[in-house]
Protein backbone atom coordinates (compact mmCIF):
# COMPACT_ATOMS: atom_id res chain seq x y z
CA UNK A 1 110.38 118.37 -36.12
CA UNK A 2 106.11 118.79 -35.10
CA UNK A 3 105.97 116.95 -32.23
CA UNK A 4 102.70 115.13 -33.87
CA UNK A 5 105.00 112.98 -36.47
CA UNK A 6 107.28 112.61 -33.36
CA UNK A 7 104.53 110.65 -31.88
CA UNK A 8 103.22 109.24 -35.02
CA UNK A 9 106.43 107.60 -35.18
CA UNK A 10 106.85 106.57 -31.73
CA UNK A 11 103.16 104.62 -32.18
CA UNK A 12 104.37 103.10 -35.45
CA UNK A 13 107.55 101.52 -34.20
CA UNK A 14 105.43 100.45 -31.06
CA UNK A 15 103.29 98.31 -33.55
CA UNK A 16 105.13 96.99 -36.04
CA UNK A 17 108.29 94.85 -34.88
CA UNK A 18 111.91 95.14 -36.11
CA UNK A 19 111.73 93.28 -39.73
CA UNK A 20 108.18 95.02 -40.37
CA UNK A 21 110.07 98.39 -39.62
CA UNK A 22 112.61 97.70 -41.80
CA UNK A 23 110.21 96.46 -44.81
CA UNK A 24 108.01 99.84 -44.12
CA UNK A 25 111.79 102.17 -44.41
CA UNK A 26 112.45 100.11 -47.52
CA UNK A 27 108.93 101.07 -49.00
CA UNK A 28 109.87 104.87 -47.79
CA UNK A 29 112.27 105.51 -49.19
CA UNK A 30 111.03 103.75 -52.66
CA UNK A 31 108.05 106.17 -52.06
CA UNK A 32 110.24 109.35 -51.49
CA UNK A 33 112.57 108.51 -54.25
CA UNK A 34 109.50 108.23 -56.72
CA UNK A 35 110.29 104.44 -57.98
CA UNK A 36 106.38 104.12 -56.24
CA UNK A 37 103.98 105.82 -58.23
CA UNK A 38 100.76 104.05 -56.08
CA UNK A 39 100.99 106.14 -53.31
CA UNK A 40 99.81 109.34 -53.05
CA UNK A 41 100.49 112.05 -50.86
CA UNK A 42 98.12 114.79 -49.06
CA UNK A 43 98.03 117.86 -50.99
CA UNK A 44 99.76 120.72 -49.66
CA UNK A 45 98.17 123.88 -48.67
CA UNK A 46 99.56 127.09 -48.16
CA UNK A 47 98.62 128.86 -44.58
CA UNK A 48 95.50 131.05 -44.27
CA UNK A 49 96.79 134.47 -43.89
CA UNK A 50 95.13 136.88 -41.64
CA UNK A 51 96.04 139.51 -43.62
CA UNK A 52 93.89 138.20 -47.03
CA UNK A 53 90.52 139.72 -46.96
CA UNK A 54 88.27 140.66 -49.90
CA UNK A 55 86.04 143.97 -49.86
CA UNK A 56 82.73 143.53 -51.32
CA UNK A 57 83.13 145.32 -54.95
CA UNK A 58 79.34 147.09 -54.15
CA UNK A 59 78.93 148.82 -51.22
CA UNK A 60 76.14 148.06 -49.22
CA UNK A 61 72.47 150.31 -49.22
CA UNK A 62 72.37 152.45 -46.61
CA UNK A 63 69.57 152.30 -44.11
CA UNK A 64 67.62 155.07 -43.30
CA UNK A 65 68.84 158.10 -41.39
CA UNK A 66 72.44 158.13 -42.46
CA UNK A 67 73.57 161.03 -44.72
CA UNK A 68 75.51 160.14 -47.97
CA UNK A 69 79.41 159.89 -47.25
CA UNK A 70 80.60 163.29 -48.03
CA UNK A 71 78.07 165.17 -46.59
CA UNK A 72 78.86 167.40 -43.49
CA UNK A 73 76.82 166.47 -40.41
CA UNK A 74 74.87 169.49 -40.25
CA UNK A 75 73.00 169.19 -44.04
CA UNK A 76 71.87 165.93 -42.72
CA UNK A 77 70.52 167.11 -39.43
């Protein structure tokens, strides 16, 4: 379990006493069962991947100096 909702809960039972507990676990589990369409939840995203990068589909101008890619070193000297 992330340690964050560990604490989350920890703060919520620390506010609420033992009948408002049990009316927010009733509302739960209506909410996670569907039977409460008014809540909404936080839209999932999938983790950024490190490995997804795009490559620009033109290749950027050369500046001055370089020779062409394909060229040997000595044409452009």
């Amino acid at each position: 379990m992330n340690s964050s909702i560990l604490h989350f809960a920890k703060w919520i039972c620390r506010q609420l006493t033992r009948p408002e507990f049990d009316s927010l676990s009733v509302i739960s589990q209506e909410v996670q069962s569907g039977s409460r369409e008014d809540f909404i939840f936080k839209e999932e995203k999938p983790p950024p991947n490190y490995r997804d990068f795009r490559q620009e589909p033109v290749r950027p101008r050369d500046k001055g100096g370089c020779a062409p890619p394909g060229a040997s070193r000595r044409a452009a000297v």
